[in-house]
Protein backbone atom coordinates (compact mmCIF):
# COMPACT_ATOMS: atom_id res chain seq x y z
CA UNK A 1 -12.07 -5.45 -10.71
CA UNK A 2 -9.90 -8.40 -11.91
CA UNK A 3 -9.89 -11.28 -9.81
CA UNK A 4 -6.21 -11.21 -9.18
CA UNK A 5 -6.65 -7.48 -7.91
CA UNK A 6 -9.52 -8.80 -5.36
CA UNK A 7 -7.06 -11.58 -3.77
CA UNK A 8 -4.21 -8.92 -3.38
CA UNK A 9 -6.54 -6.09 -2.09
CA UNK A 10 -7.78 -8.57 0.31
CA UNK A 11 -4.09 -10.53 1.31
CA UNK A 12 -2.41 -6.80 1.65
CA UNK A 13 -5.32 -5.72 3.84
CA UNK A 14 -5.03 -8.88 6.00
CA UNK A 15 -1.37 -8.39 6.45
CA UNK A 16 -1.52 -4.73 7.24
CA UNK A 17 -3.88 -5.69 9.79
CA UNK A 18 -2.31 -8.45 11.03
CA UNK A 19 0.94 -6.59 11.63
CA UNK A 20 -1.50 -3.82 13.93
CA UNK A 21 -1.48 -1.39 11.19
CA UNK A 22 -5.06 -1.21 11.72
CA UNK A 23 -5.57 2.48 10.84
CA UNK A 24 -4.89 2.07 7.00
CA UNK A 25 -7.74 0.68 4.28
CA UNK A 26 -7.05 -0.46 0.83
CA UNK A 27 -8.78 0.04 -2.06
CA UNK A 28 -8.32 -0.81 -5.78
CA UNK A 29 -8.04 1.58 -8.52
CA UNK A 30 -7.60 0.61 -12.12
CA UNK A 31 -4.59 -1.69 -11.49
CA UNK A 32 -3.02 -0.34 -8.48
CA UNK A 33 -3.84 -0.77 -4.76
CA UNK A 34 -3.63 2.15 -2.84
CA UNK A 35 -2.98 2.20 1.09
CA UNK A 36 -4.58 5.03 2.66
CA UNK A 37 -5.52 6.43 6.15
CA UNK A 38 -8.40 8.74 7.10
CA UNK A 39 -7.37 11.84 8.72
CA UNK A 40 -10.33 14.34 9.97
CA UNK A 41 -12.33 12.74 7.27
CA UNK A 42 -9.76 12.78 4.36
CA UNK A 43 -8.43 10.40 2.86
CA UNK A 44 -4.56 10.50 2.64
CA UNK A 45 -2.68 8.11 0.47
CA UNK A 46 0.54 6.42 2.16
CA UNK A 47 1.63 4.19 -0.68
CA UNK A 48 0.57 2.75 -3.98
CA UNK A 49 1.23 -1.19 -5.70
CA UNK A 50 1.06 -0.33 -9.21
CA UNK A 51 0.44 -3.92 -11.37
CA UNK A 52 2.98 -4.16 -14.01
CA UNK A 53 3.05 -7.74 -14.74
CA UNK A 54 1.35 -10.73 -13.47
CA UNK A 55 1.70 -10.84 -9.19
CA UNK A 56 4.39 -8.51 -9.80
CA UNK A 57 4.36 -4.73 -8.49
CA UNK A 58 5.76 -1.42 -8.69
CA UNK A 59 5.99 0.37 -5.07
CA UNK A 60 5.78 3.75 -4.29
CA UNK A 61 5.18 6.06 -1.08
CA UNK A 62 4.03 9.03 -0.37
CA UNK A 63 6.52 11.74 0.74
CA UNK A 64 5.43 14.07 3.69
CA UNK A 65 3.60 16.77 1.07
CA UNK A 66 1.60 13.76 0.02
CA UNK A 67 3.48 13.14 -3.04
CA UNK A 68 4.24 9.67 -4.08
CA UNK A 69 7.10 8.71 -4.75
CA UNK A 70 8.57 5.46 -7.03
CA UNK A 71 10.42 3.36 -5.05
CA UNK A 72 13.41 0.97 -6.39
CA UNK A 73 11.61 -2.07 -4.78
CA UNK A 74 9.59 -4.24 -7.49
CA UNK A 75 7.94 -7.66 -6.51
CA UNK A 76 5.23 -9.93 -5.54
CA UNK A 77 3.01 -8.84 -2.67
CA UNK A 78 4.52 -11.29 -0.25
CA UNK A 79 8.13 -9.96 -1.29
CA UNK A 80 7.00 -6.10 -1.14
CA UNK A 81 4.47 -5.89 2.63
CA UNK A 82 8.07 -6.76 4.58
CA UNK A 83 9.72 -3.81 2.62
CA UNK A 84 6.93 -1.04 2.99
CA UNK A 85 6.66 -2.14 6.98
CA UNK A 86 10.14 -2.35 7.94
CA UNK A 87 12.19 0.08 5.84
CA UNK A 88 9.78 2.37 4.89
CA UNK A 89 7.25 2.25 7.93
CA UNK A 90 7.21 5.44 8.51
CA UNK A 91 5.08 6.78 5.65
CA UNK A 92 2.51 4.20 7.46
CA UNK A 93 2.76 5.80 10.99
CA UNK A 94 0.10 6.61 12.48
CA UNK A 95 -0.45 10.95 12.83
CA UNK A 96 -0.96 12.30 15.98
């Protein structure tokens, strides 16, 4: 894992926390983050920060079969967290 991909994994969990989204985990795979929940031991994908460029990401969310979904919103972390909790928050919420 780059280092660049540690700092973001660990400033998008800290934020996500932060805000009391404290139900979702990140984890890094090749160069995209991926926000997940566990649900009855699964793991379920809610969005994904793709790396396209340096600091600079791709979002997308998952859709309610599980399917993710590009978004049209492209930016640093810091520009991207207010998006995904505000306008799309409810691909984060939590299931009953």
């Amino acid at each position: 894992m780059s280092l660049s991909l540690h700092l973001a994994h660990t400033f998008l969990q800290y934020n996500l926390h932060s805000m009391q989204f404290t139900h979702l985990l990140v984890r890094v795979q090749q160069s995209q983050l991926v926000v997940y929940s566990k649900e009855k031991d699964e793991e379920v994908t809610r969005a994904l920060f793709t790396e396209f460029k340096k600091n600079g990401y791709l979002l997308s969310v998952a859709n309610h079969r599980g399917k993710l979904q590009p978004t049209p919103f492209v930016g640093t972390l810091g520009d991207l967290i207010p998006v995904l909790t505000s306008k799309l928050a409810a691909v984060l919420a939590r299931w009953p």
